[in-house]
Protein backbone atom coordinates (compact mmCIF):
# COMPACT_ATOMS: atom_id res chain seq x y z
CA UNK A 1 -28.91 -7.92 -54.93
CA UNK A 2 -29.87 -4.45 -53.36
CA UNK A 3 -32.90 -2.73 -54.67
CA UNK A 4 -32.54 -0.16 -57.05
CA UNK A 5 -34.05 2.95 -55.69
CA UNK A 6 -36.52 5.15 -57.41
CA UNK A 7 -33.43 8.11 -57.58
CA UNK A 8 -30.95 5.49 -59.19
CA UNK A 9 -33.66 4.71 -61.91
CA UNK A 10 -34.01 8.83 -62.88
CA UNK A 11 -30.14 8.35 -63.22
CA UNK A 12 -30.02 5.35 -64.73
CA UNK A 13 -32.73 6.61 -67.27
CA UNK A 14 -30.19 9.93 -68.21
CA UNK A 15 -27.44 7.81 -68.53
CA UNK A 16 -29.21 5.58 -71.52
CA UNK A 17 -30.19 8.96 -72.89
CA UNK A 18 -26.77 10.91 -72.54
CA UNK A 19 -24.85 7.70 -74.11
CA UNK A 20 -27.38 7.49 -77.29
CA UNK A 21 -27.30 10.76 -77.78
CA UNK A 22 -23.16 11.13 -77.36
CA UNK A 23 -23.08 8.04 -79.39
CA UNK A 24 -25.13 9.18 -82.82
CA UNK A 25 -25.16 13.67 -82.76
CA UNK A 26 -27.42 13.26 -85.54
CA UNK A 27 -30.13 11.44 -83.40
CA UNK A 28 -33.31 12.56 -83.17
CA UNK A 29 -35.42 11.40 -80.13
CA UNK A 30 -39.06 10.39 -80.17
CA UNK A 31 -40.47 8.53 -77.24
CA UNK A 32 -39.57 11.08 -74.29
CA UNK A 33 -43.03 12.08 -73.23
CA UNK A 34 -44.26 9.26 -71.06
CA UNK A 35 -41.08 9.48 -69.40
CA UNK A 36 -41.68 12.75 -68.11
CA UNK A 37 -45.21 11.64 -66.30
CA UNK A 38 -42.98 8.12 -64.75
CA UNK A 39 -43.75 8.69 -61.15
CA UNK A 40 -40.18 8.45 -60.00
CA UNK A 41 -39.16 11.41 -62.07
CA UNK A 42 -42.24 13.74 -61.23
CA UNK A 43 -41.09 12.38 -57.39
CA UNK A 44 -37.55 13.64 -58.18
CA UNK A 45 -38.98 16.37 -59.63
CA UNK A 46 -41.05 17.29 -56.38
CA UNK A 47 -37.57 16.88 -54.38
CA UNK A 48 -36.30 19.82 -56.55
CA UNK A 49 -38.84 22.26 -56.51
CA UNK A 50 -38.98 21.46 -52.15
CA UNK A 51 -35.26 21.99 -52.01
CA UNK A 52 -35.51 25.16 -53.68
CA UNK A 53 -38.19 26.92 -51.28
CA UNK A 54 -39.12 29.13 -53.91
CA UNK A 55 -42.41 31.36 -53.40
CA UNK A 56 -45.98 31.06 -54.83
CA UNK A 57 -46.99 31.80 -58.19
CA UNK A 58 -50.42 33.20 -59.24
CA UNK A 59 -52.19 30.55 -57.38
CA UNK A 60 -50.76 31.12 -54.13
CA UNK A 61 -49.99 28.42 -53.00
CA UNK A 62 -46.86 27.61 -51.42
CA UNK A 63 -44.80 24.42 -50.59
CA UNK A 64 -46.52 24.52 -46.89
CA UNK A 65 -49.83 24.21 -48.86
CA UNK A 66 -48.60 21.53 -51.38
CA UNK A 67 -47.37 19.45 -48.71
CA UNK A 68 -50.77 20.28 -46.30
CA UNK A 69 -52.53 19.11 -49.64
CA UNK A 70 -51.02 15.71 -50.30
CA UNK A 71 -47.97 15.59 -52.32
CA UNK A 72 -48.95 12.17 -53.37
CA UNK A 73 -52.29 13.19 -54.47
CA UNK A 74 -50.88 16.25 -56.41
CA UNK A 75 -48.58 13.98 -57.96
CA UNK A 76 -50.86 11.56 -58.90
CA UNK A 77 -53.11 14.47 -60.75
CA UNK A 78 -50.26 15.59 -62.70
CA UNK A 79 -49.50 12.23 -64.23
CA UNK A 80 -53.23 11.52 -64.75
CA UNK A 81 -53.14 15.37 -66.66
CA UNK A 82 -50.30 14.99 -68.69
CA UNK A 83 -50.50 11.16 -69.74
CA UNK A 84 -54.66 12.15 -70.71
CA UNK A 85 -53.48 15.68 -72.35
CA UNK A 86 -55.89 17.81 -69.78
CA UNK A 87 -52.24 19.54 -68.12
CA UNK A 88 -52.51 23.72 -68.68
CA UNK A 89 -49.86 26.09 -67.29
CA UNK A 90 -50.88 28.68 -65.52
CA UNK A 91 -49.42 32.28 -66.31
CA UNK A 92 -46.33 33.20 -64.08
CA UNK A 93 -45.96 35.79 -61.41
CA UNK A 94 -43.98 38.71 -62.66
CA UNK A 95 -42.33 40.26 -59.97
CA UNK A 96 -39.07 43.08 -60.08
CA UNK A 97 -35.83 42.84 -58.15
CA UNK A 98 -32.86 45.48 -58.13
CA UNK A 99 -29.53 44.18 -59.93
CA UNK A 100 -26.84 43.59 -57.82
CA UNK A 101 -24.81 46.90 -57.65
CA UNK A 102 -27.40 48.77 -59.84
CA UNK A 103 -30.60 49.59 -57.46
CA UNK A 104 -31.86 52.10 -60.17
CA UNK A 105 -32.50 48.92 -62.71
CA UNK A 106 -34.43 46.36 -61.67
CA UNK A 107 -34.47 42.94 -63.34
CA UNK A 108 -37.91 40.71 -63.92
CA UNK A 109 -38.39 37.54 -62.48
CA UNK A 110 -41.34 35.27 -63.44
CA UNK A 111 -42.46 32.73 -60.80
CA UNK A 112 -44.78 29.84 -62.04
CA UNK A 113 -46.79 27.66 -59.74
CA UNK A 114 -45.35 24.90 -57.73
CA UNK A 115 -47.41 22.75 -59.68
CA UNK A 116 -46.20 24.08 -63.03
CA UNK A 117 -42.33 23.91 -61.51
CA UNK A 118 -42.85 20.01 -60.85
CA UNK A 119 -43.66 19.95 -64.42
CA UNK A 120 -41.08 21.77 -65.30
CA UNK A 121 -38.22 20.45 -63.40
CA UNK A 122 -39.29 16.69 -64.25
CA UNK A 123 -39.08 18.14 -68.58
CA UNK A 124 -35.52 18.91 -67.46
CA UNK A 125 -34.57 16.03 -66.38
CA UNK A 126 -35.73 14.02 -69.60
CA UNK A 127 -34.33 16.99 -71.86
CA UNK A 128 -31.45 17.74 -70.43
CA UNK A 129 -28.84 15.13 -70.73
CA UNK A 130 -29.78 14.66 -74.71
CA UNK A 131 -28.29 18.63 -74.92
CA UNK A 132 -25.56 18.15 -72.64
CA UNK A 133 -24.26 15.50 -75.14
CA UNK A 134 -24.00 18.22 -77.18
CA UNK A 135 -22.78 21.28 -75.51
CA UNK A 136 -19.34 22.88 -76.19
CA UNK A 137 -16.31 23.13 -73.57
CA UNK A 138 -16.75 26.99 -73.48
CA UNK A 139 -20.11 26.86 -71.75
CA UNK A 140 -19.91 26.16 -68.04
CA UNK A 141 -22.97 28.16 -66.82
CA UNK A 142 -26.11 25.81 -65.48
CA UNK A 143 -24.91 22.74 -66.68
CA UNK A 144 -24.12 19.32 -64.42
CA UNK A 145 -20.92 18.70 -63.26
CA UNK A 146 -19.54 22.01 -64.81
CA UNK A 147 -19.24 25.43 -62.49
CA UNK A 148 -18.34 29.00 -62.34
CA UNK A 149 -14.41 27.89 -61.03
CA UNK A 150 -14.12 25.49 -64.05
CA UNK A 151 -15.12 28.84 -65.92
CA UNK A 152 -12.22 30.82 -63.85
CA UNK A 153 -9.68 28.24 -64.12
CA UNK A 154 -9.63 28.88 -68.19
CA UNK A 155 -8.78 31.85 -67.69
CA UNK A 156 -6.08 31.21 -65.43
CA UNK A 157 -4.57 28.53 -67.82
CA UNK A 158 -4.93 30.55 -70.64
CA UNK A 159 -3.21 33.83 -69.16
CA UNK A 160 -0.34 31.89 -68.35
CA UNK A 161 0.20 30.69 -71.70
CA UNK A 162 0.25 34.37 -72.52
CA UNK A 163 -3.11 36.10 -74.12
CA UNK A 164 -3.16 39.54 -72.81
CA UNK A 165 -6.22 41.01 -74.09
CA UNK A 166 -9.71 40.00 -73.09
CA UNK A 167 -12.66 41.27 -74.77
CA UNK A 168 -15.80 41.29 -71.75
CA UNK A 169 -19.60 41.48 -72.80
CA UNK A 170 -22.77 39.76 -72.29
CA UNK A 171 -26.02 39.40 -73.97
CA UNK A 172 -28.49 41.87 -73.09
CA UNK A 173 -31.93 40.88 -72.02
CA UNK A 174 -31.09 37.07 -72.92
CA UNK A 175 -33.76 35.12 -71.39
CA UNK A 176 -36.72 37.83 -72.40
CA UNK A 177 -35.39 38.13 -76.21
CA UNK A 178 -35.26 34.43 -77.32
CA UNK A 179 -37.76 34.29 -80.24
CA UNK A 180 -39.88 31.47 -79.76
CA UNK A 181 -39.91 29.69 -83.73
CA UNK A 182 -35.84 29.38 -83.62
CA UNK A 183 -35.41 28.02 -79.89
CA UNK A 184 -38.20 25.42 -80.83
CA UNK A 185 -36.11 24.55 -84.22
CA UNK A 186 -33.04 24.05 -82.28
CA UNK A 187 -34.64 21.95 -79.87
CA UNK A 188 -36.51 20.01 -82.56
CA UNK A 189 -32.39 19.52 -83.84
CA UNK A 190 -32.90 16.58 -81.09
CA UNK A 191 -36.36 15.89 -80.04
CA UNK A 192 -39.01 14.86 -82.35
CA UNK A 193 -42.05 13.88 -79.81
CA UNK A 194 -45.05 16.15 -80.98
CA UNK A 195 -46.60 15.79 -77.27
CA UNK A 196 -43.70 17.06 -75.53
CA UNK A 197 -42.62 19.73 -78.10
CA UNK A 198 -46.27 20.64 -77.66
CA UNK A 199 -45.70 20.87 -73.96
CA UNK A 200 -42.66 23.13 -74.17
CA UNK A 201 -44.69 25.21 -76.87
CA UNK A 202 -46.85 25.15 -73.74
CA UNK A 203 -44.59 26.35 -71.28
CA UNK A 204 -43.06 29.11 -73.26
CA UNK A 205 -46.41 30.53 -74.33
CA UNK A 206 -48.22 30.40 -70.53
CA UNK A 207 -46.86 34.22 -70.86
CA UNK A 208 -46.57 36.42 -67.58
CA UNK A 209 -49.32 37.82 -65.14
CA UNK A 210 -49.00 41.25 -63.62
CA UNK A 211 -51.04 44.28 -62.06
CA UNK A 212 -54.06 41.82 -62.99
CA UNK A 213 -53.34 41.20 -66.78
CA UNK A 214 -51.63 38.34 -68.60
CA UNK A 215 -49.05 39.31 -70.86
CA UNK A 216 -47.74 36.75 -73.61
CA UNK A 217 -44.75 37.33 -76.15
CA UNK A 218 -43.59 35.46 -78.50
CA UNK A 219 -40.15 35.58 -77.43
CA UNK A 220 -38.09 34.66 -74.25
CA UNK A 221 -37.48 31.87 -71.93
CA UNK A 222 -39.22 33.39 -68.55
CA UNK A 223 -36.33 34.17 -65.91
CA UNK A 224 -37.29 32.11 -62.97
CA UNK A 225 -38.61 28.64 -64.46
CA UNK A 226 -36.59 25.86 -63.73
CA UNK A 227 -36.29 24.39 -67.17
CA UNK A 228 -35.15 28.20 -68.60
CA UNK A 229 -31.28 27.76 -67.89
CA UNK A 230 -31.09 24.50 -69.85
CA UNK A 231 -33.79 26.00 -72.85
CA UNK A 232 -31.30 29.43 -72.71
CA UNK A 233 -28.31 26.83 -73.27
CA UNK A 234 -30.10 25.15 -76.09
CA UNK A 235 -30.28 28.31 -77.77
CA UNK A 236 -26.77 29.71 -77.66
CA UNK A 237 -25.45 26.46 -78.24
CA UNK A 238 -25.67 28.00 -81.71
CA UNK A 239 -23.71 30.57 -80.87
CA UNK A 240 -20.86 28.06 -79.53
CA UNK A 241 -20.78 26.00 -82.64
CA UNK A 242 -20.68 28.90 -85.41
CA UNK A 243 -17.54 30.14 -82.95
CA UNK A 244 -15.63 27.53 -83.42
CA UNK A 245 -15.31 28.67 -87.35
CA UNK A 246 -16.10 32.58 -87.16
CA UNK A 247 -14.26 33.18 -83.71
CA UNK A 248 -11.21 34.75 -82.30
CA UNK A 249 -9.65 33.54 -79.21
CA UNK A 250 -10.96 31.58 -76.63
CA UNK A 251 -14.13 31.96 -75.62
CA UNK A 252 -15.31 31.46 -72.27
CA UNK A 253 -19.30 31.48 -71.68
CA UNK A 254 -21.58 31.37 -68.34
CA UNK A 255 -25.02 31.45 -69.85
CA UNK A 256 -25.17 34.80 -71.17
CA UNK A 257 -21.80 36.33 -69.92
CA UNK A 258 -19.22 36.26 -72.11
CA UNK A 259 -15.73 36.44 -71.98
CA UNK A 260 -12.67 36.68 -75.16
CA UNK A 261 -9.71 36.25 -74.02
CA UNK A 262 -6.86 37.17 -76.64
CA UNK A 263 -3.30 37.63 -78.13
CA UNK A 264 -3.48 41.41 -79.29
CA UNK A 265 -5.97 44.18 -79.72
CA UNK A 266 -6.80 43.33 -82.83
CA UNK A 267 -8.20 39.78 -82.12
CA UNK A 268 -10.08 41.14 -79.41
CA UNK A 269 -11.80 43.23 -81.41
CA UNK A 270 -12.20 40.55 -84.29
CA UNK A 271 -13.90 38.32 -81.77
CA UNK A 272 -16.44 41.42 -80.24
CA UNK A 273 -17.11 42.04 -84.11
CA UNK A 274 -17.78 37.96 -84.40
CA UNK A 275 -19.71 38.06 -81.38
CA UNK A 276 -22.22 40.81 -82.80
CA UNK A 277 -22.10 39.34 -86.33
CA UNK A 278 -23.48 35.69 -84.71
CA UNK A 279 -25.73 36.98 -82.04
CA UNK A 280 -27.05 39.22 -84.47
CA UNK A 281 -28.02 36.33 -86.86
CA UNK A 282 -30.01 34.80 -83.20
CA UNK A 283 -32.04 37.73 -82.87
CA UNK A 284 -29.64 38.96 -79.96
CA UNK A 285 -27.61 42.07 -79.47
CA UNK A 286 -24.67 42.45 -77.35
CA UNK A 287 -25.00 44.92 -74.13
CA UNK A 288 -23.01 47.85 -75.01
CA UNK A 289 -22.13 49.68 -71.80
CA UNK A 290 -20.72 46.06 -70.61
CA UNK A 291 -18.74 46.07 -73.94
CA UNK A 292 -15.32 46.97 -73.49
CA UNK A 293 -11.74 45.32 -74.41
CA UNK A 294 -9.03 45.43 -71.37
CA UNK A 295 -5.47 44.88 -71.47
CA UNK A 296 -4.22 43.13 -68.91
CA UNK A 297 -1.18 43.96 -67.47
CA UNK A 298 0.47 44.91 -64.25
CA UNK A 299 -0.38 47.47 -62.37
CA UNK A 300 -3.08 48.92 -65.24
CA UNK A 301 -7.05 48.01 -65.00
CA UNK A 302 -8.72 44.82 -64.64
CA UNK A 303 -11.87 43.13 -65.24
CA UNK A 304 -15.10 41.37 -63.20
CA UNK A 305 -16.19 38.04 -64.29
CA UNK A 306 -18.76 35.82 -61.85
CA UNK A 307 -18.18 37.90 -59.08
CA UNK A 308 -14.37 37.76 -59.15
CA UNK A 309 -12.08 40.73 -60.27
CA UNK A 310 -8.70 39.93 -62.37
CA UNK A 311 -5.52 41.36 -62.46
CA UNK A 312 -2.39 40.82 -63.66
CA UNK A 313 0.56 40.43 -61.01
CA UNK A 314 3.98 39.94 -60.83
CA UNK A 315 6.52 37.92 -58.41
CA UNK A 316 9.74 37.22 -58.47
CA UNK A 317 10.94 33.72 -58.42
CA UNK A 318 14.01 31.99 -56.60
CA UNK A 319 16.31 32.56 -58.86
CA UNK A 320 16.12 36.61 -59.45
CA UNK A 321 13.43 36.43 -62.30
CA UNK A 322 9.95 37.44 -63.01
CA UNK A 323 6.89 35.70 -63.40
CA UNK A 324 3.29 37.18 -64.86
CA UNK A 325 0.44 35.40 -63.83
CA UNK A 326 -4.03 36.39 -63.09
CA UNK A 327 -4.85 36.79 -59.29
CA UNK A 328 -8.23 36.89 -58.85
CA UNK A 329 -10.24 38.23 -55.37
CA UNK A 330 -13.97 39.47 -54.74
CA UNK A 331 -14.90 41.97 -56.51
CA UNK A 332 -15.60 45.44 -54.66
CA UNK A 333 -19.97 45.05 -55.14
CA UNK A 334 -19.41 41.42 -54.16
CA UNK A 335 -17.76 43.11 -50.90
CA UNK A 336 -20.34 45.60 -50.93
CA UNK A 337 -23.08 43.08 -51.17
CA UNK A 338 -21.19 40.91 -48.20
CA UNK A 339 -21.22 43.59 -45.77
CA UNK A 340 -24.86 44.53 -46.86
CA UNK A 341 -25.75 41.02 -45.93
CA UNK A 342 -24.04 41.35 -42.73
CA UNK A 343 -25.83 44.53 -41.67
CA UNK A 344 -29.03 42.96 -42.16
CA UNK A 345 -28.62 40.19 -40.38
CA UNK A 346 -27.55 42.15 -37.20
CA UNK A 347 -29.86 44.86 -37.92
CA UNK A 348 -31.60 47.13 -35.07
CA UNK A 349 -35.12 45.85 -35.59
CA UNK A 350 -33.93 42.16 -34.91
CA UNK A 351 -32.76 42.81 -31.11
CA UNK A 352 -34.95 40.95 -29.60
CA UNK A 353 -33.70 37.35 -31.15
CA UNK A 354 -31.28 35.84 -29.23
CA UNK A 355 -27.57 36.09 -30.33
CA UNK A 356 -27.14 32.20 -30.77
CA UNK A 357 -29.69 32.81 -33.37
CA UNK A 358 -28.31 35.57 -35.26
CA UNK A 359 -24.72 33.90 -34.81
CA UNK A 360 -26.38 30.83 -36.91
CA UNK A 361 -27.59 33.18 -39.88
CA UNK A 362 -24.02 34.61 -40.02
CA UNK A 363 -22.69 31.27 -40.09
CA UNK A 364 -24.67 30.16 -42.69
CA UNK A 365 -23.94 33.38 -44.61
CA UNK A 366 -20.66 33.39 -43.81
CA UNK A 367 -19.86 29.68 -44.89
CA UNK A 368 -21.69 29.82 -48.35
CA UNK A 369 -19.41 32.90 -49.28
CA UNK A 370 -16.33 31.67 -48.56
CA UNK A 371 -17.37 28.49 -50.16
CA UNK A 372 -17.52 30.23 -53.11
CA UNK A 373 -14.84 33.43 -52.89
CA UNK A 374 -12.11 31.24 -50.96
CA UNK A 375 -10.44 29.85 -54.83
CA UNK A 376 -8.37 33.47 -55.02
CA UNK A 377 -6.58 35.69 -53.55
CA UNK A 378 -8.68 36.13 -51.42
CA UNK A 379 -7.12 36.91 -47.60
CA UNK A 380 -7.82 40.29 -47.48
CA UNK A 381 -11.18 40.55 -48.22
CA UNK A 382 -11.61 37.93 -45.75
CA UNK A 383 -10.06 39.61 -42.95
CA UNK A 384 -12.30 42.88 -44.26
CA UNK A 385 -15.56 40.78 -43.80
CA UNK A 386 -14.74 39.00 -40.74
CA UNK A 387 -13.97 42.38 -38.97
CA UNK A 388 -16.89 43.63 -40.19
CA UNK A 389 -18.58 40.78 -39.42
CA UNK A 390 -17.13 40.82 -35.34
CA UNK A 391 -17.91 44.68 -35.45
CA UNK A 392 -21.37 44.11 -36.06
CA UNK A 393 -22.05 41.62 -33.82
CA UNK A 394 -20.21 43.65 -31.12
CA UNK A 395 -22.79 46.20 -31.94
CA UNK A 396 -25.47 43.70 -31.92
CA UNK A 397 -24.52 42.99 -28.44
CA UNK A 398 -23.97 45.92 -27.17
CA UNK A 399 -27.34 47.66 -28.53
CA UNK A 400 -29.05 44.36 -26.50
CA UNK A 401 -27.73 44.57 -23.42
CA UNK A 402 -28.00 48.60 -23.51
CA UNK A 403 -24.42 49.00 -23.44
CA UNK A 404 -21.48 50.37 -25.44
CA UNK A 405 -19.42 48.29 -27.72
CA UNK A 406 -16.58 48.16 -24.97
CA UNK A 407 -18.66 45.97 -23.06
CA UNK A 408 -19.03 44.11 -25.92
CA UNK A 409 -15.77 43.47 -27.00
CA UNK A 410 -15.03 42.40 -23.09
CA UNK A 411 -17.15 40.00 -23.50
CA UNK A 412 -15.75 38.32 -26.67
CA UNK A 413 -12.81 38.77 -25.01
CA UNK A 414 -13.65 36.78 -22.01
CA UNK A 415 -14.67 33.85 -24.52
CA UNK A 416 -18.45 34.55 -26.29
CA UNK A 417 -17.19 34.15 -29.39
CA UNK A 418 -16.17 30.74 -28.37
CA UNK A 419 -19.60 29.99 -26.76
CA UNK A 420 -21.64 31.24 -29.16
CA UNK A 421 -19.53 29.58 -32.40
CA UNK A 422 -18.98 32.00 -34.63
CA UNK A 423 -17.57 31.21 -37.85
CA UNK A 424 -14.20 32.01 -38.47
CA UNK A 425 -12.95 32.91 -42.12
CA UNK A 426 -8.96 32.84 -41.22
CA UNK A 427 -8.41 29.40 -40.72
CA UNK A 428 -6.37 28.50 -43.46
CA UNK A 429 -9.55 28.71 -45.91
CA UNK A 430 -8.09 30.73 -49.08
CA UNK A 431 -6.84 28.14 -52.25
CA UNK A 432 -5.01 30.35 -54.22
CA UNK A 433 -5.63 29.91 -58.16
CA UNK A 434 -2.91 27.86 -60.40
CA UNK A 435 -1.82 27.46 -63.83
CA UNK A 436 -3.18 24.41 -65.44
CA UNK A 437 -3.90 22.52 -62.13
CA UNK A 438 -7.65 21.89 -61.60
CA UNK A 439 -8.98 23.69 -58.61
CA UNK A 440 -10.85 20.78 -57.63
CA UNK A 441 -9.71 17.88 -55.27
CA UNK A 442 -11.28 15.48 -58.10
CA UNK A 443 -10.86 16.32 -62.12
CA UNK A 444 -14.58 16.51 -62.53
CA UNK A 445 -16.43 13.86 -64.59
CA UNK A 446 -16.85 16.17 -67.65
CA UNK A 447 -13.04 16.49 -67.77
């Protein structure tokens, strides 16, 4: 018999815990804290954190240093810390980015050690399958096997069955307004073992450093910790249950943005007036100027959900009728934030890398995006990008060899696009959206 490796034993170990916890919803755990410190999930864990690349927190030190250090030998501390009670989290590293589309706001972004994100990621891997035994079908945001398109396909399916109203909000400042006392009680709904309640008490109380000075609240889930997405789901798994007997329509949820989609005005604004009423009761509020309740029909407005913007269109069919159903294509900041992307990657300052090089970023770019953007209608703004795309690099080229962009476009001509291996987003890579026909290959293992 093969040897079962130390990643089939983490799965193997949230498998036993999904299926006891599917199997009694009334269960309450107790004996989850030693398997947190089991050296195959803090080594999973450690796989994670690497994979992510993500910067240094107050202690500066980075992946590079963890790895220079030992990983072993950090490892080996952290289950000698936690199994002997001596682990402390440090205080993250608040930091400030611009919203996407909005550079006057800026959003905060707390970045705990690498140590403390080991930590971290191996608590969500315990935690997280008792919750997802729990979790509604209307939340698709951060959860396994679940993503943004199964999101977008509901609202595909559910257009074409006729709901013409959608009611479009999300929570404002989710993960900082969280009070502490109720997302512990809804976590102690499942888990009952003191140490690790104690070390998630832990984790949301390690507070925030910045300019110098520690801050601590007793609210929110810090933005930025690996084990915040799956605490923030906890939380408004609340709000998904008390729907299901105080809402109106369907609702559709990716963590904290939330969609209503509707048969008439009136339900639309039953379910915004539900949606205050239960977030209210959470100790959330709704973000007003993202409030608003569209009517979708053709040729009037639409709306933007996960980076997508909807519309209602209308063909004809074989036989002389008319047919209503949701196209969906990037939405004009997701365009914006493309070509942004594309300029910086073929910026001025970088001349002096060679052009294989920058050709390889743009791939990379290029592929990830239309990963993503390619379930839609999507042609057009492909053929924008990819001419944007060709007109930089022409540029690119040009600027190098001190020439004008003629020169540049004779050589592409003459076969450098070919050489070089750029990637090309018209072959063939747009899946348009259809009515109740899963836009995977696979019906996913959820479904």
């Amino acid at each position: 018999m093969a040897r079962t490796t130390k990643q089939d034993q983490v799965r193997e170990l949230q498998r036993t815990l999904y299926r006891a916890a599917k199997a009694d919803p009334k269960r309450r755990f107790h004996a989850l804290f030693d398997k947190v410190h089991r050296r195959d999930v803090l080594g999973r864990a450690w796989d994670e954190v690497r994979a992510n690349r993500g910067a240094a927190g107050i202690d500066r030190q980075t992946i590079a240093d963890i790895e220079e250090y030992g990983v072993v030998r950090l490892l080996d501390e952290l289950e000698r810390d936690l199994k002997d009670g001596s682990y402390r989290t440090l205080p993250a590293r608040r930091v400030f980015i611009p919203k996407p589309g909005r550079p006057t706001e800026q959003r905060p972004l707390s970045i705990p050690a690498v140590r403390d994100r080991i930590v971290q990621a191996a608590t969500k891997t315990v935690i997280e399958p008792i919750f997802e035994a729990d979790f509604g079908q209307c939340s698709f945001g951060f959860r396994p096997r679940r993503s943004a398109h199964d999101a977008l396909q509901v609202l595909v399916d559910e257009a074409w069955k006729g709901k013409r109203w959608v009611a479009e909000t999300d929570i404002a400042s989710c993960y900082e307004e969280i009070p502490h006392d109720r997302l512990m009680s809804a976590i102690e709904e499942r888990i009952c073992d003191r140490k690790l309640l104690k070390l998630l008490r832990a984790m949301l109380r390690s507070g925030v450093m910045q300019d110098g000075a520690v801050t601590r609240s007793a609210a929110g889930t810090p933005q930025g910790g690996v084990v915040s997405p799956v605490l923030c789901n906890v939380y408004l798994h609340r709000l998904d249950r008390q729907w299901q007997t105080r809402g109106h329509g369907i609702l559709v949820r990716y963590a904290d943005d939330l969609l209503a989609i509707c048969s008439s005005r009136q339900e639309a604004q039953a379910a915004l007036d539900a949606l205050r009423a239960i977030l209210g009761e959470l100790g959330l509020r709704l973000k007003e100027p993202k409030t608003r309740i569209v009517e979708l029909r053709d040729g009037g407005e639409g709306f933007v959900f996960l980076g997508f913007e909807h519309r209602l269109a209308t063909a004809r069919t074989r036989r002389g009728g008319q047919v209503e159903f949701l196209v969906r294509y990037p939405s004009p900041e997701a365009m914006r934030r493309a070509r942004r992307r594309v300029s910086e990657i073929t910026a001025r300052r970088r001349l002096l890398l060679p052009v294989e090089q920058i050709v390889q970023e743009l791939n990379l770019f290029l592929r990830g995006w239309s990963g993503y953007f390619r379930y839609g209608s999507s042609s057009l703004a492909f053929h924008q990008l990819m001419v944007h795309t060709y007109d930089r690099l022409c540029m690119f080229v040009a600027k190098r060899h001190k020439r004008g962009r003629p020169y540049a476009r004779w050589l592409f001509a003459r076969g450098l696009r070919r050489r070089v291996g750029l990637f090309d987003l018209h072959d063939g890579r747009v899946i348009a959206p259809r009515a109740n026909k899963p836009w995977r290959a696979k019906p996913n293992a959820a479904r």
